[in-house]
N, C-alpha and C. Protein backbone atom coordinates (compact mmCIF):
# COMPACT_ATOMS: atom_id res chain seq x y z
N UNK A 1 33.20 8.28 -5.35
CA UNK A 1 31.89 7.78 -5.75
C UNK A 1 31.96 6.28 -5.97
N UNK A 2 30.68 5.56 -5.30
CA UNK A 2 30.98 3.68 -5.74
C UNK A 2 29.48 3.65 -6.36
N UNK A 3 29.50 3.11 -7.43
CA UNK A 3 28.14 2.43 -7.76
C UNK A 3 28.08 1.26 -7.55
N UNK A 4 27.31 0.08 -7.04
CA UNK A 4 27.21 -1.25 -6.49
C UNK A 4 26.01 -1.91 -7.32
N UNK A 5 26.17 -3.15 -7.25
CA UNK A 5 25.06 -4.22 -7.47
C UNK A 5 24.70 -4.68 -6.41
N UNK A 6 23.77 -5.12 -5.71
CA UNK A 6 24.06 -5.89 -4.84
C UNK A 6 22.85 -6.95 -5.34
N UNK A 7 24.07 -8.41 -5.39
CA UNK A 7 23.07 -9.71 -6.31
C UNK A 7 22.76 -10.25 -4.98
N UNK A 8 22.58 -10.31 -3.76
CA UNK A 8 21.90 -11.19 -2.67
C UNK A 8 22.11 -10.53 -1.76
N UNK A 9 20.64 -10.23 -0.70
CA UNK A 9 20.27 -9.40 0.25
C UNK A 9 19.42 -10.39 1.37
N UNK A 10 19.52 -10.58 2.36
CA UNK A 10 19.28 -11.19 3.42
C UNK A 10 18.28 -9.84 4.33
N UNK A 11 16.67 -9.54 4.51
CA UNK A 11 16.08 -8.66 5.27
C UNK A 11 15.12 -9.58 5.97
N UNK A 12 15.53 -9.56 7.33
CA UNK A 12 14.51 -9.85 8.15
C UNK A 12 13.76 -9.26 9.11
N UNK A 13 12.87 -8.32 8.54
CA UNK A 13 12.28 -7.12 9.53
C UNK A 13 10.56 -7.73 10.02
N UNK A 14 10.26 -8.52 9.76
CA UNK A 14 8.84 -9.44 10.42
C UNK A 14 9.08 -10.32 10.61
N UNK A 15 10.23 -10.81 11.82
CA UNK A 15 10.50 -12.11 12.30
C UNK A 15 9.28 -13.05 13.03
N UNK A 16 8.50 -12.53 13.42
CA UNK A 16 7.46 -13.25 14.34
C UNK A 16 6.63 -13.73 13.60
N UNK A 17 6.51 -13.79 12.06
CA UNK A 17 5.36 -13.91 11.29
C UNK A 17 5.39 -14.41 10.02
N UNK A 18 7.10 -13.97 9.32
CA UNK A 18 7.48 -14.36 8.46
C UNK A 18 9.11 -14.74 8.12
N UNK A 19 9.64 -15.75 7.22
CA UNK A 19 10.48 -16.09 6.87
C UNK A 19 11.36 -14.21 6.18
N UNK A 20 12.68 -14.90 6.19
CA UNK A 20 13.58 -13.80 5.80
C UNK A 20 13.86 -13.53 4.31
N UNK A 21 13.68 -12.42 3.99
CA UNK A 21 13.61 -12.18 2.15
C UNK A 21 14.49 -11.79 1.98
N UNK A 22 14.20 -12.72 0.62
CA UNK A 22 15.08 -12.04 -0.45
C UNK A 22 15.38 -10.71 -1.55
N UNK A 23 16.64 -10.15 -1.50
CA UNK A 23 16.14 -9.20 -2.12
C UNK A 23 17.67 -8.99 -3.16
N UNK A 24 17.30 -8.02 -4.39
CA UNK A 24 18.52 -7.42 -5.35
C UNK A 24 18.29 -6.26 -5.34
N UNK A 25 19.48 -5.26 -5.51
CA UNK A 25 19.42 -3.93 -5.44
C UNK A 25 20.47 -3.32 -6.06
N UNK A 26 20.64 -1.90 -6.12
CA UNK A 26 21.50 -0.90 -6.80
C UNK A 26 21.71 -0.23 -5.41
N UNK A 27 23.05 0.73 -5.22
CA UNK A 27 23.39 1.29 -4.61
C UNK A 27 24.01 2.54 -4.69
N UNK A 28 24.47 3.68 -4.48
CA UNK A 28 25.05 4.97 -4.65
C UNK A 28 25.81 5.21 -3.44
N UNK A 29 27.11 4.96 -3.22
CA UNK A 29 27.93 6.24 -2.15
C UNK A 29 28.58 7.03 -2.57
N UNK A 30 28.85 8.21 -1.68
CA UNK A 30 29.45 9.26 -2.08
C UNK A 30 30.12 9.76 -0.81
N UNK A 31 31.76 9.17 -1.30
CA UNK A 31 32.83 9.58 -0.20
C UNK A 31 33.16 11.32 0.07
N UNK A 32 32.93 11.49 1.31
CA UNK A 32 33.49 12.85 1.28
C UNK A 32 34.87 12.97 1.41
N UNK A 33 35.55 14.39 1.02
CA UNK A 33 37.04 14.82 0.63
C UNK A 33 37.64 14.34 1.92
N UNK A 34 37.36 14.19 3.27
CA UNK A 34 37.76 13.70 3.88
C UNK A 34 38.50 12.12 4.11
N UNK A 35 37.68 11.40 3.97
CA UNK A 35 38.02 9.82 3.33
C UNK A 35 37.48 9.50 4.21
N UNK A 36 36.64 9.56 4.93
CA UNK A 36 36.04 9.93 6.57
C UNK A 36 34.66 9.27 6.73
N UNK A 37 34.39 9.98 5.66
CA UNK A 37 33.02 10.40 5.87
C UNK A 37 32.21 9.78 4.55
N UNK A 38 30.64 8.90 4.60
CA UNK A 38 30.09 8.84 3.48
C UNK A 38 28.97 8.65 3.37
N UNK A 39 27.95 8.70 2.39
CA UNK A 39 26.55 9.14 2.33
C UNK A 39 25.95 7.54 1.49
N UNK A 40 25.50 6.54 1.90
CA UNK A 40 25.31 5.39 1.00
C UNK A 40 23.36 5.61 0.70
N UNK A 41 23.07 5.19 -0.66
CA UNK A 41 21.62 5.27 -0.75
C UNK A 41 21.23 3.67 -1.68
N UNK A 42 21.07 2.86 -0.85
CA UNK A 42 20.75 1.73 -1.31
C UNK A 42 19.25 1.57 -1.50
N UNK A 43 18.84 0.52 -2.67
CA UNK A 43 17.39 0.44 -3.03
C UNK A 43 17.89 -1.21 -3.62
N UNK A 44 16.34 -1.57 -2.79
CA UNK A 44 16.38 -3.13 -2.77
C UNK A 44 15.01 -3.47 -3.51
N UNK A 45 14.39 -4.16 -4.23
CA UNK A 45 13.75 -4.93 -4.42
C UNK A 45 13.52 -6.71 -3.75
N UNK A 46 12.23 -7.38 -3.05
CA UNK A 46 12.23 -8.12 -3.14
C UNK A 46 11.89 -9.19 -3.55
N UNK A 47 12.57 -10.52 -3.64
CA UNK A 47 12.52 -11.75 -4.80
C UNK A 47 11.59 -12.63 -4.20
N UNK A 48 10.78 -12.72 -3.33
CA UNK A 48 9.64 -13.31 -2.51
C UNK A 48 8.61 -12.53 -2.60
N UNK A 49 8.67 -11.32 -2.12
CA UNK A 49 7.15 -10.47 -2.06
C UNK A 49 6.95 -9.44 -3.51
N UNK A 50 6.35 -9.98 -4.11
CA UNK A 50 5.90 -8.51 -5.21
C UNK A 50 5.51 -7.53 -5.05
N UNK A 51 6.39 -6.74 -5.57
CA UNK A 51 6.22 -5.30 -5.50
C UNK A 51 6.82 -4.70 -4.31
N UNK A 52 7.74 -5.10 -3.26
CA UNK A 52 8.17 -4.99 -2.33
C UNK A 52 9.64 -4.10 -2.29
N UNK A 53 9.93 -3.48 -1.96
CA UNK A 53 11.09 -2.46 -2.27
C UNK A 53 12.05 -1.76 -0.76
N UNK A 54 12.67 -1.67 -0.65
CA UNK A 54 13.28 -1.61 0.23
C UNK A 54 14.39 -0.09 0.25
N UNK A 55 14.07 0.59 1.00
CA UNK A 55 15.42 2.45 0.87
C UNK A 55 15.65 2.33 2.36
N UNK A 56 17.07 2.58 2.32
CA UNK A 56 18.36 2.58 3.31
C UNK A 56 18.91 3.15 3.25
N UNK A 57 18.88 4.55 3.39
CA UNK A 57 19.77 5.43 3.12
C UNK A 57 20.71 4.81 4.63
N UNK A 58 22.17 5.39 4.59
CA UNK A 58 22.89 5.22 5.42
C UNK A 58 24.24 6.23 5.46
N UNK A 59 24.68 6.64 6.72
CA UNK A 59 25.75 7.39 6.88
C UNK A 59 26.75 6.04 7.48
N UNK A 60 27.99 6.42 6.45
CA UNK A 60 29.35 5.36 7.33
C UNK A 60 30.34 5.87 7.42
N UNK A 61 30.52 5.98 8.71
CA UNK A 61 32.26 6.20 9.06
C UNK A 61 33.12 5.58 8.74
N UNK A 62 34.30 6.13 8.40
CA UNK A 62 35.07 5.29 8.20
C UNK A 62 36.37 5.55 9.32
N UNK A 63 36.52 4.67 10.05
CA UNK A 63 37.75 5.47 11.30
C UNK A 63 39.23 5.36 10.59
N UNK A 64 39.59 4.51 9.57
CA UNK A 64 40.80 4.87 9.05
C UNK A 64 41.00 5.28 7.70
N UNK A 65 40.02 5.80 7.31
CA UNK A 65 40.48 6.96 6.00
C UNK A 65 39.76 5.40 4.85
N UNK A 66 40.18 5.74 3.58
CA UNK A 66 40.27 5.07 2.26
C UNK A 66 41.33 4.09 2.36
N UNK A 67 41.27 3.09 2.10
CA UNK A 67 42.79 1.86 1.66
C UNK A 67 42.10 0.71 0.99
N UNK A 68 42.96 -0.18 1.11
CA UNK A 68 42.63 -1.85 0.34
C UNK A 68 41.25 -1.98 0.98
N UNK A 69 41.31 -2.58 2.53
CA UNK A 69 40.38 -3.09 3.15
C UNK A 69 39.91 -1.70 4.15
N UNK A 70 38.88 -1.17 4.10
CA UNK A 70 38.11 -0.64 4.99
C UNK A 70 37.08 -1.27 5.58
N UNK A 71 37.16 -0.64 7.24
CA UNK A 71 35.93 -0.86 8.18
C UNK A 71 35.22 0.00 7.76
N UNK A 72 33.63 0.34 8.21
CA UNK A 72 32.75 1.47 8.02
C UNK A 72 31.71 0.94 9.27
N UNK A 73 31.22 1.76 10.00
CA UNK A 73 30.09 1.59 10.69
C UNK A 73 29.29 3.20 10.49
N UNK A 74 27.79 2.92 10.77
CA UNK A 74 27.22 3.92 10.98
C UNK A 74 25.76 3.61 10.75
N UNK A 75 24.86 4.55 10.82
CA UNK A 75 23.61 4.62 11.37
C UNK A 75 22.82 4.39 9.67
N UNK A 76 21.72 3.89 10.04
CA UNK A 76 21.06 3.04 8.71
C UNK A 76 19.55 3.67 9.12
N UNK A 77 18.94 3.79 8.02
CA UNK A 77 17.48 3.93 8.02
C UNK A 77 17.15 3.24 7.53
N UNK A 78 15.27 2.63 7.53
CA UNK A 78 14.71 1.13 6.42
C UNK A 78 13.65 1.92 6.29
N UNK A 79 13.24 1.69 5.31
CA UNK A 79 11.81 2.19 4.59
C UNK A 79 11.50 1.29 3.86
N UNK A 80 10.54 0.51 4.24
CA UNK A 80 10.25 -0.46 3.32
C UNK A 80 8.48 0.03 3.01
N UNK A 81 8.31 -0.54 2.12
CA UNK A 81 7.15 -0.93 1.10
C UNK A 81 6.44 -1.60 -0.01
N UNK A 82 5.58 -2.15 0.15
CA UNK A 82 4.60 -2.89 -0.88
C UNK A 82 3.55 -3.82 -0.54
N UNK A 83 2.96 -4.44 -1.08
CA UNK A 83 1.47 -5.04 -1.28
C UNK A 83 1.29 -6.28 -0.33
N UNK A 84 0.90 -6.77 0.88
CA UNK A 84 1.16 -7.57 1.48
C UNK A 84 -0.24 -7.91 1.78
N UNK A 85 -0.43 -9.16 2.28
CA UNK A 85 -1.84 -9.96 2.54
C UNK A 85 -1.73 -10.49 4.65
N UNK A 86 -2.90 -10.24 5.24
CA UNK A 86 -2.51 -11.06 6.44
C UNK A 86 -4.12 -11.47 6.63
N UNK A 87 -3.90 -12.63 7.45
CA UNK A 87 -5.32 -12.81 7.63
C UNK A 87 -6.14 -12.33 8.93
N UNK A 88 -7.31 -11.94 9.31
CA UNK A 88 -7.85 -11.66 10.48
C UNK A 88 -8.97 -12.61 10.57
N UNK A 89 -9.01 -12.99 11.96
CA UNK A 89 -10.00 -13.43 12.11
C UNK A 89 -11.74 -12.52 12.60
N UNK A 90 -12.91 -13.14 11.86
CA UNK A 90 -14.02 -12.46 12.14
C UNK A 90 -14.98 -13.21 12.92
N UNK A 91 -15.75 -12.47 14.23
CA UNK A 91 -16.69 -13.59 14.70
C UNK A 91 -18.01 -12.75 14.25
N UNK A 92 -18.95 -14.02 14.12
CA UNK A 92 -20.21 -14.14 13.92
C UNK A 92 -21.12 -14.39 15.19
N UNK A 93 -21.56 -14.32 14.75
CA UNK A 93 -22.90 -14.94 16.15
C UNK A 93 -23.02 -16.40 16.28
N UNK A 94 -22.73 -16.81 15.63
CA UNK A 94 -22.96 -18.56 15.19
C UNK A 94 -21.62 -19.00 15.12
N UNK A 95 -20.61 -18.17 15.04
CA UNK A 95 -18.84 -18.64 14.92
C UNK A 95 -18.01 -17.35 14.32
N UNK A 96 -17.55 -18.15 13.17
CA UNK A 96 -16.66 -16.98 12.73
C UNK A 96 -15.79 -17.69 11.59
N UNK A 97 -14.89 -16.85 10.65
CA UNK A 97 -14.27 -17.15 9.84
C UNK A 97 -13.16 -16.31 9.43
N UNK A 98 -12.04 -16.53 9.00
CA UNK A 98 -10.89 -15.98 8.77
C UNK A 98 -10.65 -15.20 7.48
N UNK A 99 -10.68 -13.97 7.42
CA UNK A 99 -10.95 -13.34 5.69
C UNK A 99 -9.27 -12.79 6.11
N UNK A 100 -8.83 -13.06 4.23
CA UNK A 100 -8.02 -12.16 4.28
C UNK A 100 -8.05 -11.16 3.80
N UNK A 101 -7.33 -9.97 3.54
CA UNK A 101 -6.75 -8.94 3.09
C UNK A 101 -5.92 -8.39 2.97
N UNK A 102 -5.84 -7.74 1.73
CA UNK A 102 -4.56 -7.34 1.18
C UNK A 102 -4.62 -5.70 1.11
N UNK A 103 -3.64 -5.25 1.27
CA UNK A 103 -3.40 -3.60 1.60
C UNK A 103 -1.76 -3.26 1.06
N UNK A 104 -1.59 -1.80 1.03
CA UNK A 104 -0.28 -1.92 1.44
C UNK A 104 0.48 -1.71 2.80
N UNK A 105 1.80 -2.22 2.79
CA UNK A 105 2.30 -2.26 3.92
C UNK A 105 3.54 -1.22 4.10
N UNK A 106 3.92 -0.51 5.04
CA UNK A 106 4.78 0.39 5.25
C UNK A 106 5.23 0.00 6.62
N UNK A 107 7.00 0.18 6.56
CA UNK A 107 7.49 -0.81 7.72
C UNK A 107 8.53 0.93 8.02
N UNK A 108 9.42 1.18 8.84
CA UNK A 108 9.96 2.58 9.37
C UNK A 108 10.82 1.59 10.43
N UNK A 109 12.20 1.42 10.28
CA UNK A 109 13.15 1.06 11.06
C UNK A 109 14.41 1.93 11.37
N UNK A 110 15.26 1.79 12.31
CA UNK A 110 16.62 2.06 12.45
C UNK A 110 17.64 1.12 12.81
N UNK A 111 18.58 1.01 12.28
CA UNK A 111 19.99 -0.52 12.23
C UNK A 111 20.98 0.53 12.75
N UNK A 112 22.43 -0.14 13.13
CA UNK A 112 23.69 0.41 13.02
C UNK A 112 24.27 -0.55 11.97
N UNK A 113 24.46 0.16 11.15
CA UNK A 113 25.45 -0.79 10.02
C UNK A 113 26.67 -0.99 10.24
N UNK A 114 27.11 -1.97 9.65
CA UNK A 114 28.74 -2.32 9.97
C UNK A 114 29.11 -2.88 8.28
N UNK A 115 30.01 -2.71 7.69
CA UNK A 115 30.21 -2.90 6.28
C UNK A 115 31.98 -2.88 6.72
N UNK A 116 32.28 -4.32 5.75
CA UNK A 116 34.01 -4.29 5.37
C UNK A 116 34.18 -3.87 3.61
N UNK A 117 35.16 -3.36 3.15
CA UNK A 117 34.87 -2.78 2.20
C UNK A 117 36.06 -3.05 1.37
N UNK A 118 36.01 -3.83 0.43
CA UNK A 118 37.47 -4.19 -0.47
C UNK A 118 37.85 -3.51 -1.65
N UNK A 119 38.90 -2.83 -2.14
CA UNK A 119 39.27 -2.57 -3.10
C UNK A 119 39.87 -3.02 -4.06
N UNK A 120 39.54 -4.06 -4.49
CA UNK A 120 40.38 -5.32 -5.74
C UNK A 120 41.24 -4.71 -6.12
N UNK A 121 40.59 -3.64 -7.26
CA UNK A 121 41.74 -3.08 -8.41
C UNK A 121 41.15 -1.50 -8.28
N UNK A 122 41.97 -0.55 -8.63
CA UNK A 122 41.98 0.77 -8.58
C UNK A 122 40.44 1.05 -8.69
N UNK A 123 39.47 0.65 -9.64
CA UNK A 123 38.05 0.92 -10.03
C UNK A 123 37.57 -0.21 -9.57
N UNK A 124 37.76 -1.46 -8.64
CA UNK A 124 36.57 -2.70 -8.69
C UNK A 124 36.56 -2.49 -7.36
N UNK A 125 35.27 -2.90 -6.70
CA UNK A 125 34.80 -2.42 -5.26
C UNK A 125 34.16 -3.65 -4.86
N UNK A 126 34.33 -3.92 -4.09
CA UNK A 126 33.35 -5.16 -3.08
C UNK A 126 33.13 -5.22 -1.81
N UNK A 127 32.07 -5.11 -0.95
CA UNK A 127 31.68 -4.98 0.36
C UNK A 127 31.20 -5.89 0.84
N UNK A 128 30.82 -6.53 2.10
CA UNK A 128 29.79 -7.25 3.38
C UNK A 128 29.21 -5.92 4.05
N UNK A 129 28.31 -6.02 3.96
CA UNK A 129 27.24 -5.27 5.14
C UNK A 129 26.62 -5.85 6.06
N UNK A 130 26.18 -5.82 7.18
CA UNK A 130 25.32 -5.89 7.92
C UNK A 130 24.96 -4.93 8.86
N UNK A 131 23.66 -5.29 9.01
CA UNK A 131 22.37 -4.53 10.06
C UNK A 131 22.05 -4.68 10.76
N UNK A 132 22.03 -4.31 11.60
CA UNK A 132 20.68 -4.92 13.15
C UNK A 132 20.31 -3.57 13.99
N UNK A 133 18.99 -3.75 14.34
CA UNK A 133 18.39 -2.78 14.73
C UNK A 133 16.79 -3.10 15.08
N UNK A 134 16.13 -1.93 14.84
CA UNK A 134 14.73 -1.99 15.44
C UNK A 134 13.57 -2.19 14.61
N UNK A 135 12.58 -2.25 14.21
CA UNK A 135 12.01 -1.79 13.21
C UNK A 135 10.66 -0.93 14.42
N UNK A 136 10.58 0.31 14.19
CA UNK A 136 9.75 1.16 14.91
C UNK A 136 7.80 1.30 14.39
N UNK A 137 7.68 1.07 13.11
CA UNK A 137 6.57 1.21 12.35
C UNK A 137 5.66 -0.07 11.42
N UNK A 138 5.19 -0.49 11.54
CA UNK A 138 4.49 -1.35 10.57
C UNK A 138 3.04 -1.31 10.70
N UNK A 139 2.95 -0.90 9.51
CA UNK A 139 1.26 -0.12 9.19
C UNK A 139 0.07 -1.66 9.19
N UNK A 140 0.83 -2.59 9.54
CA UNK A 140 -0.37 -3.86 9.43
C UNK A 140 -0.37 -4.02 11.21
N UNK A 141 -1.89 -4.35 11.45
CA UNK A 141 -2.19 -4.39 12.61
C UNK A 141 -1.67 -5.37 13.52
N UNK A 142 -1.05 -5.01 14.43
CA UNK A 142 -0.92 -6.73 15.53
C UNK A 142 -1.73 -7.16 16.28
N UNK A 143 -2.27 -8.29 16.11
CA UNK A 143 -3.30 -9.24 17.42
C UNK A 143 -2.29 -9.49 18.56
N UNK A 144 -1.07 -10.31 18.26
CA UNK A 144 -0.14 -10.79 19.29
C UNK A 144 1.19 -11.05 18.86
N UNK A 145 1.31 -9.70 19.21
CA UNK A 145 3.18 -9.56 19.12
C UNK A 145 4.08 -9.73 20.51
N UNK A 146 4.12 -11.54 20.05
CA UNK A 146 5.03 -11.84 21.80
C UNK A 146 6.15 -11.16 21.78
N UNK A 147 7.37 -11.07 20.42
CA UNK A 147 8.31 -10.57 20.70
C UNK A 147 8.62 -9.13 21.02
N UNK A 148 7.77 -8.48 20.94
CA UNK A 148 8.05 -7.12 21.35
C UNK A 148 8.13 -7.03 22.96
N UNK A 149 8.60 -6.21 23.52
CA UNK A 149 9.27 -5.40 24.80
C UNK A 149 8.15 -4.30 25.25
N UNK A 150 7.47 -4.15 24.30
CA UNK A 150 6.91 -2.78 24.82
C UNK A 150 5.14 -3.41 24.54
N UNK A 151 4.82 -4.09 24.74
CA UNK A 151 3.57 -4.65 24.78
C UNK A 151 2.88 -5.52 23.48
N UNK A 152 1.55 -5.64 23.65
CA UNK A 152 1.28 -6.75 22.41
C UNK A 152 0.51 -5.94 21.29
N UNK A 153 0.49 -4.16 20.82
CA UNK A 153 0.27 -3.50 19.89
C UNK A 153 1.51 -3.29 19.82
N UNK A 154 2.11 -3.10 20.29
CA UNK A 154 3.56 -2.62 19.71
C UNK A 154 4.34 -3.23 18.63
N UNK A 155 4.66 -2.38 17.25
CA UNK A 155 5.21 -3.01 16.33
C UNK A 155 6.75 -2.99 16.52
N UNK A 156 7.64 -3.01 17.60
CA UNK A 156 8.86 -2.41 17.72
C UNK A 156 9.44 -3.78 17.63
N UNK A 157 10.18 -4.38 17.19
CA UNK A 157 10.09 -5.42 17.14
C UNK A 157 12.43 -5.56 16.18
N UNK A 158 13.11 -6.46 16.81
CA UNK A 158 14.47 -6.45 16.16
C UNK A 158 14.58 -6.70 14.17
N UNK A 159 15.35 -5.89 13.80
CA UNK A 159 15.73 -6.33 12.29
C UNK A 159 16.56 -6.71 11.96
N UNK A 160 16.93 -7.67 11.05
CA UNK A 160 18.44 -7.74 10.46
C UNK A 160 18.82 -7.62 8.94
N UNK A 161 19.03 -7.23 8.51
CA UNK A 161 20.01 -7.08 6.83
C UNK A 161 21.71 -7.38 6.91
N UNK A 162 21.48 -8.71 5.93
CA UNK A 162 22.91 -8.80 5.33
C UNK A 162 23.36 -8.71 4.22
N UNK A 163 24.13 -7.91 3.32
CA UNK A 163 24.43 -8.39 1.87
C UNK A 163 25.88 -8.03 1.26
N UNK A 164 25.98 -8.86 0.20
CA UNK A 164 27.27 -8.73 -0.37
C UNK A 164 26.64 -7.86 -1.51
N UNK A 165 27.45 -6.66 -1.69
CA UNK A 165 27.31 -5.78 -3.24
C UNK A 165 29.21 -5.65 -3.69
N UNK A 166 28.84 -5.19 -5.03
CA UNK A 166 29.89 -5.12 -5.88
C UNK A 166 29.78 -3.94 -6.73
N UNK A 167 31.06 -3.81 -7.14
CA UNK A 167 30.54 -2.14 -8.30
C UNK A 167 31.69 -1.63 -8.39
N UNK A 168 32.05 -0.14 -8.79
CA UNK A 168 32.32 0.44 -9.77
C UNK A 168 32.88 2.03 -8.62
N UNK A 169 34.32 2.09 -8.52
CA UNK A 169 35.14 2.98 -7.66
C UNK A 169 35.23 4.26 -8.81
N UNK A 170 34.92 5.59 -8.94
CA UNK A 170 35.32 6.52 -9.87
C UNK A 170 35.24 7.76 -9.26
């Protein structure tokens, strides 16, 4: 079992529109008897958007068991959510004007994670993570999404997460 802090989080899942956030979080893994195998459930908050929250559950392999330094890769989910503003534009008969609105926002991604994983002292734990992947869902509308592959509604669009966490081996 590791419990983690993680004091600085790097998420950039609306590259075409917005700068990359910041975020702090708590974490939970749970190594199986194997040394193999593990179940991570990270929860992020972010330090730019209010009310913004971030769940990652993640599965990581580990190809050489438990030691000092472990590799881990494996498959990541993003669920993000909270209160976000964008503007649309409205026409009139005479012109038009730009209203905004605020809603909430729900984002649905998939990453392959890659995490190095240190063991200081028998109980002190410290990791690097990173992410990259897709983000498949975002509940705010697109006018013109150049970067997407699959047309200009399409929210499919690349993600990245990086962070250092710390914590607690028992």
């Amino acid at each position: 079992n590791i419990v983690s802090v993680t004091p600085m989080q790097i998420m950039a899942i609306d590259i075409e529109n917005d700068d990359p956030d910041f975020t702090v979080g708590l974490s939970y893994e749970r190594i199986f008897n194997n040394d193999l195998l593990s179940i991570r459930l990270p929860v992020a908050m972010s330090l730019r958007k209010t009310g913004t929250f971030y769940l990652m559950p993640t599965i990581k392999i580990y190809p050489k068991k438990q030691g000092i330094v472990k590799f881990a890769v494996g498959p990541q989910l993003l669920f993000a959510m909270g209160e976000e503003s964008y503007r649309r534009y409205v026409n009139t008969g005479s012109g038009g004007y730009y209203q905004t609105i605020t809603e909430n926002r729900k984002q649905f991604g998939f990453m392959l994670n890659n995490s190095i994983n240190f063991t200081i002292a028998k109980n002190l734990y410290a990791a690097f993570d990173y992410g990259l992947g897709i983000r498949y869902y975002d509940s705010f509308p697109r006018d013109n999404n150049y970067l997407s592959p699959f047309g200009s509604e399409s929210s499919v669009l690349p993600i990245f997460q990086l962070n250092f966490n710390m914590g607690c081996r028992f």
